[in-house]
PDB file of N, CA and C in Angstrom:
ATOM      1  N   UNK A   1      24.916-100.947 -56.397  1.00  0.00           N
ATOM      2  CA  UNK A   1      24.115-101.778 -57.282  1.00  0.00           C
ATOM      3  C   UNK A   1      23.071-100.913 -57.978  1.00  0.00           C
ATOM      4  N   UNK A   2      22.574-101.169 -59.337  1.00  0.00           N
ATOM      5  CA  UNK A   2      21.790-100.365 -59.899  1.00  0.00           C
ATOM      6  C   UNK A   2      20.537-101.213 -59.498  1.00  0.00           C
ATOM      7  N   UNK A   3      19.694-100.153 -59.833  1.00  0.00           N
ATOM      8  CA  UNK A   3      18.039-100.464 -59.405  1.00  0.00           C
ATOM      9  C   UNK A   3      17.336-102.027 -60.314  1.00  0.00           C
ATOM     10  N   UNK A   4      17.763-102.383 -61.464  1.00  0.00           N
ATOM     11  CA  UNK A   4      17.434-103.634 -62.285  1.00  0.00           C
ATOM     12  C   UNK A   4      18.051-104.788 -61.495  1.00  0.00           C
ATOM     13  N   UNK A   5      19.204-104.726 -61.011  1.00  0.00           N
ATOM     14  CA  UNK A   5      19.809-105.293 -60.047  1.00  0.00           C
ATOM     15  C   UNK A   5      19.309-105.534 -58.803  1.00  0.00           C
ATOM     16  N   UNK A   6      18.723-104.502 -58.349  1.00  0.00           N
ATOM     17  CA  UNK A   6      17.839-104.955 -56.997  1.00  0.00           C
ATOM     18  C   UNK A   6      16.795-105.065 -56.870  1.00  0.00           C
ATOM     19  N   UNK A   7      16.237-104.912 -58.009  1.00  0.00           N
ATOM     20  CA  UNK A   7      14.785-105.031 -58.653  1.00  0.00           C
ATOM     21  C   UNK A   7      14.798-107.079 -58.507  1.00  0.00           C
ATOM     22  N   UNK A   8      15.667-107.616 -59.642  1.00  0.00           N
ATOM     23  CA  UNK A   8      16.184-109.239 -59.787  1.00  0.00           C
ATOM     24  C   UNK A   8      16.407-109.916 -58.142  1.00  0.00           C
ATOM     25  N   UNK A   9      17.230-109.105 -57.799  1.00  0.00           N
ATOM     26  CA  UNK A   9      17.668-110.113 -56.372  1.00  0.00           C
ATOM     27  C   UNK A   9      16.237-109.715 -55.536  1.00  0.00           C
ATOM     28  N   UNK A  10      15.628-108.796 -55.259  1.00  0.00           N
ATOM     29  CA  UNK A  10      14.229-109.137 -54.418  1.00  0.00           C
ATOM     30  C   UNK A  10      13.534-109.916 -54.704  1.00  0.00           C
ATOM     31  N   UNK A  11      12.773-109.615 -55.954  1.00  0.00           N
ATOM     32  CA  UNK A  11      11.758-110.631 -56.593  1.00  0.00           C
ATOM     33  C   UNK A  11      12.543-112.135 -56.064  1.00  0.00           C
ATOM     34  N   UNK A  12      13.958-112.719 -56.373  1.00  0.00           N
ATOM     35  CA  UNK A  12      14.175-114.104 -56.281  1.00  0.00           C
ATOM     36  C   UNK A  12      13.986-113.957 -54.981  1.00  0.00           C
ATOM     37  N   UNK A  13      14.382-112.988 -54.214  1.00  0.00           N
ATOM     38  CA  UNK A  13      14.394-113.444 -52.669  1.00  0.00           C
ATOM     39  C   UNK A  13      12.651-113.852 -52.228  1.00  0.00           C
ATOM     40  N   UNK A  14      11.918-112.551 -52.900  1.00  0.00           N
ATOM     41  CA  UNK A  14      10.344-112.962 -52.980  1.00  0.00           C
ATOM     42  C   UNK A  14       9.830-114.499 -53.222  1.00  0.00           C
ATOM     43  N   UNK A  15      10.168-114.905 -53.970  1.00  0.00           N
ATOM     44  CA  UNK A  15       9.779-115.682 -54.621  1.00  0.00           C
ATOM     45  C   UNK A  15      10.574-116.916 -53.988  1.00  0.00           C
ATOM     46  N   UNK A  16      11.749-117.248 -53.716  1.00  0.00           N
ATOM     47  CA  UNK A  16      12.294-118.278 -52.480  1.00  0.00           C
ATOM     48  C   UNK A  16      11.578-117.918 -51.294  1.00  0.00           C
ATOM     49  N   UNK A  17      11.206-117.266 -50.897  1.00  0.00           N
ATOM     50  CA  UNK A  17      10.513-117.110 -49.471  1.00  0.00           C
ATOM     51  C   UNK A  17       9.571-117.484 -49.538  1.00  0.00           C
ATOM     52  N   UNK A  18       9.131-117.433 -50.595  1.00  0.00           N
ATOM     53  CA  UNK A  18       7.504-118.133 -50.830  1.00  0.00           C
ATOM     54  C   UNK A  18       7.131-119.267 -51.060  1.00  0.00           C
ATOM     55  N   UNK A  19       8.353-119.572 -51.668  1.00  0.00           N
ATOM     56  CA  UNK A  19       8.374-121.556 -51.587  1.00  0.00           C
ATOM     57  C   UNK A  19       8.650-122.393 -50.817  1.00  0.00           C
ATOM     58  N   UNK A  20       9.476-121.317 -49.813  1.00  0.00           N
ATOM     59  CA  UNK A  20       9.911-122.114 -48.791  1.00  0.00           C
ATOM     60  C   UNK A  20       8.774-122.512 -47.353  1.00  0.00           C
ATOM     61  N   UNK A  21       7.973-120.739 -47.503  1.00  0.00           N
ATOM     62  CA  UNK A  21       7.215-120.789 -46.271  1.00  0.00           C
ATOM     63  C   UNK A  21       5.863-121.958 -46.779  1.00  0.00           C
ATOM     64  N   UNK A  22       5.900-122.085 -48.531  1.00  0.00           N
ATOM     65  CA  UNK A  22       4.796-123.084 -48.330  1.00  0.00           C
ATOM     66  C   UNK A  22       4.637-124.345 -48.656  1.00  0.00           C
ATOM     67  N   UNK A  23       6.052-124.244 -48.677  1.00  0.00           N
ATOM     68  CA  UNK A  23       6.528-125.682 -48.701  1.00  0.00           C
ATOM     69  C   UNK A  23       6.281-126.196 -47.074  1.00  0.00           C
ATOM     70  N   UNK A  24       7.072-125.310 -45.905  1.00  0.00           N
ATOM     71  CA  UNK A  24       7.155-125.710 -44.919  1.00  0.00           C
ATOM     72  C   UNK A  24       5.731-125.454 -44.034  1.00  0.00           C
ATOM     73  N   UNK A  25       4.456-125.015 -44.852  1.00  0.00           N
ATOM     74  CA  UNK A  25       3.379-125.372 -44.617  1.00  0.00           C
ATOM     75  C   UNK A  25       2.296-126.767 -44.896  1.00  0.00           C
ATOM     76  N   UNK A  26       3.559-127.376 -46.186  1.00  0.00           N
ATOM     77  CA  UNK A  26       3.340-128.547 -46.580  1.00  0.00           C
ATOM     78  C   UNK A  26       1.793-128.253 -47.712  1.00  0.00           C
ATOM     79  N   UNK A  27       1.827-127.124 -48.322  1.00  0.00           N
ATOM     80  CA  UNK A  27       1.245-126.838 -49.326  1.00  0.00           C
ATOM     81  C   UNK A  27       1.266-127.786 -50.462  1.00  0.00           C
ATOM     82  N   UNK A  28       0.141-127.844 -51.164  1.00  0.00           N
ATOM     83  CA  UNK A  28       0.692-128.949 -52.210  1.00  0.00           C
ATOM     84  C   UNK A  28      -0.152-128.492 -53.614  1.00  0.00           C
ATOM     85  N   UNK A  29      -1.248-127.225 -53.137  1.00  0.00           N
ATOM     86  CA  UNK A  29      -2.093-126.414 -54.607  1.00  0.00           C
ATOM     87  C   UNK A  29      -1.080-125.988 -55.650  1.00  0.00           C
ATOM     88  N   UNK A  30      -1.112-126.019 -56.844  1.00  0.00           N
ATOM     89  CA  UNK A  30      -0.480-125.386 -57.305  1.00  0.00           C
ATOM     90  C   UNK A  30      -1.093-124.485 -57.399  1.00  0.00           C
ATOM     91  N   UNK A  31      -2.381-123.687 -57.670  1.00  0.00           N
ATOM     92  CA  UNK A  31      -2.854-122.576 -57.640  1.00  0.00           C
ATOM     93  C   UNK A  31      -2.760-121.445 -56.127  1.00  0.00           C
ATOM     94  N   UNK A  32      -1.842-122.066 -55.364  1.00  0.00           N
ATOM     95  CA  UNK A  32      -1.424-121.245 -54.303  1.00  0.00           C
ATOM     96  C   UNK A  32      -0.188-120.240 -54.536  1.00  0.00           C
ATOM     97  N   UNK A  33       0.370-121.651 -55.076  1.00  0.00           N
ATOM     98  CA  UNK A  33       2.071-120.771 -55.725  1.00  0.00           C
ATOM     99  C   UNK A  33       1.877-120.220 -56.411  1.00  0.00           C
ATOM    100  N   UNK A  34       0.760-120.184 -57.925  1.00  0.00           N
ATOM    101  CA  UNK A  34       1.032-119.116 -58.599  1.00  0.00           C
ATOM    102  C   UNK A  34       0.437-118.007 -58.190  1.00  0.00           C
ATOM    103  N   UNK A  35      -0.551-117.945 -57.287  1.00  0.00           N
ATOM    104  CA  UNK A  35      -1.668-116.679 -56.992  1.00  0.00           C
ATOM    105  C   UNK A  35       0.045-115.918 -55.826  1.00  0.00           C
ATOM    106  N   UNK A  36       0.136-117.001 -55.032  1.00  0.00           N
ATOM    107  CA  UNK A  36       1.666-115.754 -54.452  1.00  0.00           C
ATOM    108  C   UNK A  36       2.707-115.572 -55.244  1.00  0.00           C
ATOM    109  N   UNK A  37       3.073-116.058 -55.969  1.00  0.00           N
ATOM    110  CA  UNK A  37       4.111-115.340 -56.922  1.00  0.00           C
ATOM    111  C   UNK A  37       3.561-114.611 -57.623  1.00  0.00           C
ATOM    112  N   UNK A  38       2.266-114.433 -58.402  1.00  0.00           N
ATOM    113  CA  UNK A  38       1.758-113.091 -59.205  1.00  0.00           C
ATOM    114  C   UNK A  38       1.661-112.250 -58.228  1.00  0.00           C
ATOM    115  N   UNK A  39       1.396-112.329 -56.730  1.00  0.00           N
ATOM    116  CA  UNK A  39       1.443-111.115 -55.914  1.00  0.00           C
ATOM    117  C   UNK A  39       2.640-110.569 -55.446  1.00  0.00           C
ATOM    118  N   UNK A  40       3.783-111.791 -55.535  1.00  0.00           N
ATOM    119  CA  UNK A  40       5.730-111.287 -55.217  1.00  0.00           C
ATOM    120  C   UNK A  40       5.448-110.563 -56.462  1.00  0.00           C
ATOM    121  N   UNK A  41       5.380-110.997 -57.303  1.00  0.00           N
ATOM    122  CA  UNK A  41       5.991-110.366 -58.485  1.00  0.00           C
ATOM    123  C   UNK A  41       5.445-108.689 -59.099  1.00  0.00           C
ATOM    124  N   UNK A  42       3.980-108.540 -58.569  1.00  0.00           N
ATOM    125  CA  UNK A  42       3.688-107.010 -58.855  1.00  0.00           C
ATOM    126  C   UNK A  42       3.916-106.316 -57.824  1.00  0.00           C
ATOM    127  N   UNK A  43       4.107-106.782 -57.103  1.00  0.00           N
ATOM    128  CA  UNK A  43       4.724-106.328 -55.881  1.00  0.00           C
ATOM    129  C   UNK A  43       5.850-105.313 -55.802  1.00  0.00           C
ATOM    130  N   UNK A  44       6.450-106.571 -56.247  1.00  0.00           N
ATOM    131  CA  UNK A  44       8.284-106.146 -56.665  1.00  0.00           C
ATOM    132  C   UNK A  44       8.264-105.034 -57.490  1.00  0.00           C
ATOM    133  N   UNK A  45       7.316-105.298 -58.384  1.00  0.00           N
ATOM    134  CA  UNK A  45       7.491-104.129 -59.698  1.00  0.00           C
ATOM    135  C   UNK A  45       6.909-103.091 -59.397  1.00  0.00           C
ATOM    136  N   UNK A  46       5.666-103.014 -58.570  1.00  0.00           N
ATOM    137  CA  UNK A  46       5.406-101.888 -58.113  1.00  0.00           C
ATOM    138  C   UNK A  46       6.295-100.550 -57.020  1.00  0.00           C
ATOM    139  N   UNK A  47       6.911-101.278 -56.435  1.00  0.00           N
ATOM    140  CA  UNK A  47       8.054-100.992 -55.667  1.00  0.00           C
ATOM    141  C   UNK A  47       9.339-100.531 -56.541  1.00  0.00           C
ATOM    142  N   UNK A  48       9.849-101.018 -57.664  1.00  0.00           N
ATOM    143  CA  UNK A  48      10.780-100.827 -57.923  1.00  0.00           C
ATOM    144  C   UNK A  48      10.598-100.090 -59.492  1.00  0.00           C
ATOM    145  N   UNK A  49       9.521-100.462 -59.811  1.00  0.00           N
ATOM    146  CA  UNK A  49       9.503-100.007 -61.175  1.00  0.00           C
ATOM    147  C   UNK A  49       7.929 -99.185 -61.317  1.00  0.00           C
ATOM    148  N   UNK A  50       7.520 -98.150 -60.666  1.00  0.00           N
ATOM    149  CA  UNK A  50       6.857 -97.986 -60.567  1.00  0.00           C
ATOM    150  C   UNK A  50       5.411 -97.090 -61.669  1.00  0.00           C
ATOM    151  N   UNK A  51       6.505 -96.492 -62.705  1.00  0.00           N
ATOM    152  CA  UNK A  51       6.363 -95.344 -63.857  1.00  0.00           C
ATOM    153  C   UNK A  51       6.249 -96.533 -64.989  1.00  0.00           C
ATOM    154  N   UNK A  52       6.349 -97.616 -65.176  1.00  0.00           N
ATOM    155  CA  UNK A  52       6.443 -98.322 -66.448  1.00  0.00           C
ATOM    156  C   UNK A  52       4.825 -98.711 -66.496  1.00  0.00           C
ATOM    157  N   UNK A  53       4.666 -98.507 -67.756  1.00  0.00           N
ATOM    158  CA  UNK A  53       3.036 -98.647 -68.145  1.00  0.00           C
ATOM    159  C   UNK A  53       2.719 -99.796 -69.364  1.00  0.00           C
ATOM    160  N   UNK A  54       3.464 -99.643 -69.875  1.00  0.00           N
ATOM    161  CA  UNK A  54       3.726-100.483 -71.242  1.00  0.00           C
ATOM    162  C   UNK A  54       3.766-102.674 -70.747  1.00  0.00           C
ATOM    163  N   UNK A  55       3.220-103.064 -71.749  1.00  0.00           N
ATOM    164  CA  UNK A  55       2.653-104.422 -71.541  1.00  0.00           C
ATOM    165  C   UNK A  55       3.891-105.589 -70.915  1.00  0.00           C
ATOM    166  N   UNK A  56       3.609-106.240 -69.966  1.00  0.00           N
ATOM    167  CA  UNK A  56       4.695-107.032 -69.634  1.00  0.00           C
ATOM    168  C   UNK A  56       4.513-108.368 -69.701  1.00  0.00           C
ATOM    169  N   UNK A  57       5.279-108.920 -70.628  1.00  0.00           N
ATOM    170  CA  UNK A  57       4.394-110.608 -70.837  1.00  0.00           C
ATOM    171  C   UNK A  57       5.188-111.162 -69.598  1.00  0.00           C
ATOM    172  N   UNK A  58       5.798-111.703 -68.590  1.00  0.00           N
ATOM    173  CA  UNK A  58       5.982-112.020 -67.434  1.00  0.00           C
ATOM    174  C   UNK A  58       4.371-111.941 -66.668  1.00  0.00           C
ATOM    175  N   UNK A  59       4.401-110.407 -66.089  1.00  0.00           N
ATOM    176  CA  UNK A  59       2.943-110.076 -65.685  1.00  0.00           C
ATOM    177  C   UNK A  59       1.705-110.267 -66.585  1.00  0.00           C
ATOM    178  N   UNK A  60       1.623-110.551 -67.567  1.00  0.00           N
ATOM    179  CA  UNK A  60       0.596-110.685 -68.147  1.00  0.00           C
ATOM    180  C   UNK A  60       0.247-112.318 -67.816  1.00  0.00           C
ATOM    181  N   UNK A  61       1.220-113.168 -68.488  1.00  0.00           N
ATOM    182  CA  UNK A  61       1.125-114.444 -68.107  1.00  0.00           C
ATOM    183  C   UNK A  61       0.858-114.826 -66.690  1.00  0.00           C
ATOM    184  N   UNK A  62       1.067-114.073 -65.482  1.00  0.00           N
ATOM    185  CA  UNK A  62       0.897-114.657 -64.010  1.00  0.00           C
ATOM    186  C   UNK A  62      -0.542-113.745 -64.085  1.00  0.00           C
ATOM    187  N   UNK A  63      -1.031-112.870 -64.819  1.00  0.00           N
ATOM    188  CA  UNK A  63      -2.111-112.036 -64.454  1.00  0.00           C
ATOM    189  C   UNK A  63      -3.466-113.157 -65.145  1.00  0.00           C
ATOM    190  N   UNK A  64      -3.446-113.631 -66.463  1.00  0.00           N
ATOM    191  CA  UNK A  64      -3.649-114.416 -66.933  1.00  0.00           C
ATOM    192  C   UNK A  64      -4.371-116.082 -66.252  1.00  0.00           C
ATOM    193  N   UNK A  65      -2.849-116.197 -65.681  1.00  0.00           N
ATOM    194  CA  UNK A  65      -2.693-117.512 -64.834  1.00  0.00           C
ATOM    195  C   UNK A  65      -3.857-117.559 -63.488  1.00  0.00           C
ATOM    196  N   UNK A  66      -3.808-116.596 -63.292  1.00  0.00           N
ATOM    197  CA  UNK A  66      -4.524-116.072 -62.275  1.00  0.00           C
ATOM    198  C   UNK A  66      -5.659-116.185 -62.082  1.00  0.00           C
ATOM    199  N   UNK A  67      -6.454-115.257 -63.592  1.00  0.00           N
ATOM    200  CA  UNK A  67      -7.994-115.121 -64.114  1.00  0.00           C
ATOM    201  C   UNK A  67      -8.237-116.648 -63.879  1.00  0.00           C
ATOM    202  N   UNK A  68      -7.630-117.316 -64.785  1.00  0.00           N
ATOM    203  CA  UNK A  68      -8.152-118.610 -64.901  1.00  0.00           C
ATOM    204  C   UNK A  68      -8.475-119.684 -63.318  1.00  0.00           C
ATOM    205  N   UNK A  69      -7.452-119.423 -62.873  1.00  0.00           N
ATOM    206  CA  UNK A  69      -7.849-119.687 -61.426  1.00  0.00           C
ATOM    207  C   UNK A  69      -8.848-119.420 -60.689  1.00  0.00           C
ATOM    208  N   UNK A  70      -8.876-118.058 -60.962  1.00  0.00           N
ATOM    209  CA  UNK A  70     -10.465-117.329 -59.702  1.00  0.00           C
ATOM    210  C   UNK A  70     -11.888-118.045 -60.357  1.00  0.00           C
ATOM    211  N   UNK A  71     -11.271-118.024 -62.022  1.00  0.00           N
ATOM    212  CA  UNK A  71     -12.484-118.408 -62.772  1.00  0.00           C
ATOM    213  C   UNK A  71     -12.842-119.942 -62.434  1.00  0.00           C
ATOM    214  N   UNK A  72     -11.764-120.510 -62.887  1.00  0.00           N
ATOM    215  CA  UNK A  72     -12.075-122.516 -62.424  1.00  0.00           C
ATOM    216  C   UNK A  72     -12.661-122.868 -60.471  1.00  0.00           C
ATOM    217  N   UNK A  73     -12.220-121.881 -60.023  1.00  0.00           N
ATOM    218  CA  UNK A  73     -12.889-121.561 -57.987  1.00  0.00           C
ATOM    219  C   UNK A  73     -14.259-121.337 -58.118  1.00  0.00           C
ATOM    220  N   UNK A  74     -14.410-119.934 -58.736  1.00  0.00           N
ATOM    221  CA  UNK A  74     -15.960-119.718 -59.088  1.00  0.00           C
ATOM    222  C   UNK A  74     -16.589-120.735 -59.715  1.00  0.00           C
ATOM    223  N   UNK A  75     -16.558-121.325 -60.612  1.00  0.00           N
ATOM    224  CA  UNK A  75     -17.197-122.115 -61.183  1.00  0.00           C
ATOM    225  C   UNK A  75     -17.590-123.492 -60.592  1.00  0.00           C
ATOM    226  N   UNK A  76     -16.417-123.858 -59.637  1.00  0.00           N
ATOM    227  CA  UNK A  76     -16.322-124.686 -58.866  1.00  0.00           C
ATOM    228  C   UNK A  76     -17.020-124.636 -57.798  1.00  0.00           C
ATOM    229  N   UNK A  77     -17.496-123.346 -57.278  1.00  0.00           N
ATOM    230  CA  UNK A  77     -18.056-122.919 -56.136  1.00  0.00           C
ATOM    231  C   UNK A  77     -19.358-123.409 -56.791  1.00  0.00           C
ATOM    232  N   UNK A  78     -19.451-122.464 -57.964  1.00  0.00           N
ATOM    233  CA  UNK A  78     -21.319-122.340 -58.749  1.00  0.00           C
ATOM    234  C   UNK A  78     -21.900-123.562 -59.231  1.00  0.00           C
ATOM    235  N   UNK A  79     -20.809-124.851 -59.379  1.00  0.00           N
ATOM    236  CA  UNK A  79     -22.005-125.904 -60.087  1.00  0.00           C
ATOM    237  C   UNK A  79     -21.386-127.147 -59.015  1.00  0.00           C
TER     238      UNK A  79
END
């Protein structure tokens, strides 16, 4: 199998494992799932793709998704 290939089947395996374990935690945030899938997912890429520097709208959008999260917590914390 080439490396793009096992790059795809981890991440899904990442990313089913992650729904499953928080599903079967009976999770119900959605800001849980996306904060662990932006962490499967650079994960994965860090591991597998490690030399690529150039902009990734996938990662940008979960990096994104993210900000806004810590930001709406903080804010939530502060007022």
């Amino acid at each position: 199998m080439d490396r793009q290939k096992v790059y795809v089947s981890s991440l899904g395996f990442l990313l089913m494992l992650t729904t499953v374990a928080l599903s079967a935690l009976h999770e119900a945030r959605l800001e849980v799932y996306v904060s662990l899938f932006a962490v499967c997912y650079f994960a994965a890429s860090a591991l597998f793709r490690p030399r690529r520097r150039w902009f990734d709208v996938v990662g940008g959008g979960l990096f994104a998704a993210f900000c806004v999260i810590v930001a709406i917590k903080v804010l939530d914390i502060l007022f």
